[in-house]
Protein backbone atom coordinates (compact mmCIF):
# COMPACT_ATOMS: atom_id res chain seq x y z
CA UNK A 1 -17.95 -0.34 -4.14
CA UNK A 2 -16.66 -3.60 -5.79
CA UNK A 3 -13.14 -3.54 -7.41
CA UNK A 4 -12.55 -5.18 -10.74
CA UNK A 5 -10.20 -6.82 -9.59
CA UNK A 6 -8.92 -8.13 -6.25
CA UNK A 7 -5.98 -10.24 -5.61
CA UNK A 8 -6.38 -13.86 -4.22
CA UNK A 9 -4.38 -14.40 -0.52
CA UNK A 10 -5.24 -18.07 -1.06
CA UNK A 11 -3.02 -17.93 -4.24
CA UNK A 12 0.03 -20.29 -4.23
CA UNK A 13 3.12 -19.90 -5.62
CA UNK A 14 3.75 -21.73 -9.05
CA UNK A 15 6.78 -20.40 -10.66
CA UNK A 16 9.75 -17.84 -10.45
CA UNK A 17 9.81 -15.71 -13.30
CA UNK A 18 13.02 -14.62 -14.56
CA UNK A 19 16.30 -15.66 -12.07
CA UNK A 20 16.63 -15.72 -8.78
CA UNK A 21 18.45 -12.58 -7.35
CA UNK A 22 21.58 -14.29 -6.05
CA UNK A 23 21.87 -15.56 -9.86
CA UNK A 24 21.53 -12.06 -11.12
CA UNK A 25 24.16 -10.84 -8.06
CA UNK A 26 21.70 -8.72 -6.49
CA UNK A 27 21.42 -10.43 -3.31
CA UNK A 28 23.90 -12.24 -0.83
CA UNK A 29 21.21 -14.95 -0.47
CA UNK A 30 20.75 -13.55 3.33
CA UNK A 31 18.35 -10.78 3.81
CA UNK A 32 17.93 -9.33 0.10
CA UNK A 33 15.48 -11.12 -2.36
CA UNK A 34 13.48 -9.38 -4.99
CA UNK A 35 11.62 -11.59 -6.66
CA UNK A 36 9.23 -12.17 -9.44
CA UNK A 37 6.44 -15.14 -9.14
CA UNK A 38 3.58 -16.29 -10.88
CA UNK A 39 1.08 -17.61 -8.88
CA UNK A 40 -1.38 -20.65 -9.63
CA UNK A 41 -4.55 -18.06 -10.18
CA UNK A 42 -2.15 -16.31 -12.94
CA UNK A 43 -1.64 -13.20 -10.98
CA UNK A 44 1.63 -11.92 -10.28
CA UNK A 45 3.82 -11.27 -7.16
CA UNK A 46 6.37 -9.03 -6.97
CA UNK A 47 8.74 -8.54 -3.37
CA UNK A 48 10.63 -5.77 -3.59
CA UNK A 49 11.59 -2.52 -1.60
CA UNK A 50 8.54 -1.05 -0.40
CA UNK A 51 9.09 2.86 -1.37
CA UNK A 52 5.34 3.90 -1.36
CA UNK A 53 6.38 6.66 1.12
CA UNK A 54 8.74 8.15 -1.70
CA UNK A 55 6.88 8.21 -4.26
CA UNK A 56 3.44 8.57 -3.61
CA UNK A 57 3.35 12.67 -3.96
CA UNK A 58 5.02 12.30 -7.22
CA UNK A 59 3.04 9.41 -9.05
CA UNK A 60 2.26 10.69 -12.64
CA UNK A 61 -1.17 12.10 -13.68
CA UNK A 62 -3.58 9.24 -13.95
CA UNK A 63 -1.73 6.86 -11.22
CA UNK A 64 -3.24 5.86 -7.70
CA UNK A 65 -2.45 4.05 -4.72
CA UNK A 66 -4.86 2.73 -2.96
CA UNK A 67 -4.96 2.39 1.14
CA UNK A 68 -3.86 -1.54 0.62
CA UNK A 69 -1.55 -0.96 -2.46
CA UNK A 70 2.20 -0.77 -2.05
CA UNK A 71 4.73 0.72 -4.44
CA UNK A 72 7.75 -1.67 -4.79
CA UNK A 73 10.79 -1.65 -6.54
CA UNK A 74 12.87 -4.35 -8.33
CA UNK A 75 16.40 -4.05 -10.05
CA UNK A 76 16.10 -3.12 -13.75
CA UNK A 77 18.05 -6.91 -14.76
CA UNK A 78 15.43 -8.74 -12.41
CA UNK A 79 12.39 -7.78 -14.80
CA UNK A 80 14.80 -7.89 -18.38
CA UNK A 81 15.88 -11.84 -16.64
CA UNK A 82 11.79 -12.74 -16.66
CA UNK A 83 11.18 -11.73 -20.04
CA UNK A 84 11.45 -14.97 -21.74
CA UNK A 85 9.08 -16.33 -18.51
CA UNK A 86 6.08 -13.60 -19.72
CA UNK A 87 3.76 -14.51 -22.39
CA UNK A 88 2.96 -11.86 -24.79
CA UNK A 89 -0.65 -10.31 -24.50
């Protein structure tokens, strides 16, 4: 069965959205980065902590994972910081 949508992997990154997570002090700089990006295809990338095992028996009624999907999380001030970066619908 086809998706309706499928995400590129020869996507490049274009732009951070939002700050950097050593601007927003939640990262050293070392080995902690979430991070919001646009890529050049428009899509989004998002690297954060990779909790799919946590939550994926409690996901609310209508909410999947697929096989190839990952649940991640991002600090709270990461997404507020990329507001201004995300054009309205």
């Amino acid at each position: 069965m086809e998706r309706a949508w499928e995400a590129d992997p020869s996507a490049l990154f274009a732009h951070r959205l939002g700050k950097s997570a050593k601007e927003l002090g939640n990262s050293d700089g070392s080995d902690e980065c979430p991070d919001i990006w646009q890529l050049d295809n428009g899509d989004i990338a998002v690297i954060g902590r990779d909790l799919t095992s946590h939550y994926a028996r409690r996901l609310p009624v209508g909410v999947a994972l697929a096989a190839d999907e990952r649940l991640v999380i991002i600090p709270g001030n990461m997404l507020s910081a990329a507001k201004p970066d995300i054009a309205d619908a």
